[in-house]
Protein backbone atom coordinates (compact mmCIF):
# COMPACT_ATOMS: atom_id res chain seq x y z
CA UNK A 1 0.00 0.00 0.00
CA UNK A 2 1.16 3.19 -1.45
CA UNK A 3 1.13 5.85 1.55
CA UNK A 4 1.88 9.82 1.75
CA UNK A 5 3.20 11.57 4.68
CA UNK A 6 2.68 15.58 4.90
CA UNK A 7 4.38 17.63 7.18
CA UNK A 8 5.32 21.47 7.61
CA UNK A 9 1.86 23.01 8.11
CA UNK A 10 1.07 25.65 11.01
CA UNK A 11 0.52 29.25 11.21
CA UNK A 12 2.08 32.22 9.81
CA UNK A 13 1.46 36.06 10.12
CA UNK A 14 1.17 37.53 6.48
CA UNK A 15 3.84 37.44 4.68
CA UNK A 16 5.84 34.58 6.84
CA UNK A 17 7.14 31.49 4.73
CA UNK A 18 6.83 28.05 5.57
CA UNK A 19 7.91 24.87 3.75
CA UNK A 20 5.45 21.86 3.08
CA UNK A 21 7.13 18.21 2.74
CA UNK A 22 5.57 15.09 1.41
CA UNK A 23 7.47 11.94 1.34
CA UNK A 24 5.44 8.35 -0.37
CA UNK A 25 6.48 4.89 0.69
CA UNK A 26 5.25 1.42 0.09
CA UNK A 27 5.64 -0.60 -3.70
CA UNK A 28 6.30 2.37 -5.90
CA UNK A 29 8.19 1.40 -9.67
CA UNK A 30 7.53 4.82 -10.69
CA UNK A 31 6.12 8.70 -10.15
CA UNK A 32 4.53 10.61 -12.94
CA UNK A 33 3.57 13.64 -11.12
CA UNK A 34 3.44 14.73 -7.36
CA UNK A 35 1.30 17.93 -6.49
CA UNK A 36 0.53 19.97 -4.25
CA UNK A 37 -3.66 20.58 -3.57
CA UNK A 38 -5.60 22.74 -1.40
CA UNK A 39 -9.14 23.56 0.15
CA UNK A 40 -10.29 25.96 1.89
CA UNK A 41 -13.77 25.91 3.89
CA UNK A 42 -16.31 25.68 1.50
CA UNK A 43 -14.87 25.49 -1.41
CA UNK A 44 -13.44 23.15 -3.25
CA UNK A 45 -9.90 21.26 -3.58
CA UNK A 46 -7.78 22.79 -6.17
CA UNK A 47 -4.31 22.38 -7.41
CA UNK A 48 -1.49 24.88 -5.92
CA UNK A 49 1.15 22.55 -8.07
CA UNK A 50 2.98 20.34 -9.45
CA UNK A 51 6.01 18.73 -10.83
CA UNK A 52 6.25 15.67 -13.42
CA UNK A 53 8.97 13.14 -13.37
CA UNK A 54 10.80 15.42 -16.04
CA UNK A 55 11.08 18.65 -13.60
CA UNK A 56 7.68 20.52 -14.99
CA UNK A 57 6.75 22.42 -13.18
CA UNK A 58 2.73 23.77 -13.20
CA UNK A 59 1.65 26.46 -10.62
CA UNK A 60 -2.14 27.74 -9.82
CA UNK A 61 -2.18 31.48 -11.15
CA UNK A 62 -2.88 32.86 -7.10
CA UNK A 63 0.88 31.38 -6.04
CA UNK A 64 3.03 32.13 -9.00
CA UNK A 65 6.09 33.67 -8.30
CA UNK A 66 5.58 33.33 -4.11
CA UNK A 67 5.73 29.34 -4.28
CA UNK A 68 7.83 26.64 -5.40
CA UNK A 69 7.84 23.07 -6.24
CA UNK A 70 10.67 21.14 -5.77
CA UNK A 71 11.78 17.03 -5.79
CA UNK A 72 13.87 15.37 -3.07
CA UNK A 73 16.73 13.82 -4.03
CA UNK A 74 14.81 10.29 -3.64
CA UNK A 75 12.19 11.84 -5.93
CA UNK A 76 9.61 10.19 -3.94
CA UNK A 77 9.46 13.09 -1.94
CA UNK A 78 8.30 16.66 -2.83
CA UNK A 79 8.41 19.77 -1.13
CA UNK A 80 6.26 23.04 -1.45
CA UNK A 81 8.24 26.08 -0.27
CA UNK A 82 5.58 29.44 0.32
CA UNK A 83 7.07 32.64 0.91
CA UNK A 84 4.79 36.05 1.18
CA UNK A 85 1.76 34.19 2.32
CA UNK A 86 -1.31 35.44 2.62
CA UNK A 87 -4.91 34.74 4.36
CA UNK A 88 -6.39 33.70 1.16
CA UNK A 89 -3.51 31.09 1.53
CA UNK A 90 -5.20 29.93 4.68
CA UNK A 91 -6.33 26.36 4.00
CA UNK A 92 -6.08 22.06 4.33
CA UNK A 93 -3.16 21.13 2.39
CA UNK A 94 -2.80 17.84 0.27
CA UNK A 95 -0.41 16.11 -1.61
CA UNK A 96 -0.96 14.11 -4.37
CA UNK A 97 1.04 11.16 -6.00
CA UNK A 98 0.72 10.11 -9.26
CA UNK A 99 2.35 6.61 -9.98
CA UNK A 100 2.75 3.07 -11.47
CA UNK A 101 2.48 0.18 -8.66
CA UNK A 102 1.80 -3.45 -8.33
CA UNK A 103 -2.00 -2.33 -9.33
CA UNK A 104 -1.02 -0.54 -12.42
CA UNK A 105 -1.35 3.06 -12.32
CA UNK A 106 -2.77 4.51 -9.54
CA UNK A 107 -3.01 7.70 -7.60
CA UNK A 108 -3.15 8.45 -3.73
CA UNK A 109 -3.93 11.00 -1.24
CA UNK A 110 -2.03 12.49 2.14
CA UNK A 111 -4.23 13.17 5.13
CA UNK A 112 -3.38 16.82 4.95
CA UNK A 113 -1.51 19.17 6.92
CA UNK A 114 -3.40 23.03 8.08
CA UNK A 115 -1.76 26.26 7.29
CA UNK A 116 -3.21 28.78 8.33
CA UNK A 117 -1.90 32.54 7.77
CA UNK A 118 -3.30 35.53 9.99
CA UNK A 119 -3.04 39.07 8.82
C-alpha cells in the first residue's frame, strides 16, 4: 500500500514562509507527477502545483512567483516552499502522488496538513 506523509503546516502572520514536505512509501516502480492541492472551507480542492517526473513544473495562477515546487533527491518526496503568504492562503493542504504500482497506475492521497496565515 502506497502511503503519503505531509508535514510542515502551522501558522504564519502575512507574509511569513513556511515549507510543506511530502514523502510516499510502500511498492512504488515509478512517479509521474506529485502535487501539491488545497481547500479551503467551503470550497473546493484545487491544485497549488505540481512537478512531473521530467522537472515541470505547473503552478495555480494565485501562487506564482511566491511558491515553489521542488523534488527530493529520492524523488519520492516533494516539497512546497511558500514565501509572502497570505490569508487567502489559509487552507487544508494535500499532496498528491501520481504513480505506477503493483495495481497498475494509480493515484493516492495524504491526510493533509493546516496552514493557516493571519493578517
Amino acid at each position: 500500500q502506497v502511503q503519503l506523509v505531509e508535514s510542515g503546516g502551522g501558522s504564519v502572520q502575512a507574509g511569513g514562509s513556511l515549507r510543506l514536505s511530502c514523502a510516499a512509501s510502500g511498492i512504488i516502480f515509478s512517479i509521474n507527477a506529485m502535487g501539491w492541492y488545497r481547500q479551503a472551507p467551503g470550497k473546493q480542492r484545487d491544485l497549488v502545483a505540481a512537478i512531473t517526473s521530467g522537472g515541470s513544473t505547473t503552478y495555480a495562477d494565485s501562487v506564482k512567483g511566491r511558491f515553489t515546487i521542488s523534488r527530493g533527491n529520492a524523488k519520492n518526496t516533494v516539497y512546497l516552499q511558500m514565501n509572502s503568504l497570505k490569508p487567502e492562503d489559509t487552507a487544508v493542504y494535500s499532496c498528491n502522488a501520481d504513480f505506477w504500482g503493483r495495481a497498475g497506475r494509480d493515484t493516492t492521497w495524504g491526510q493533509g496538513t493546516q496552514v493557516t496565515v493571519s493578517s
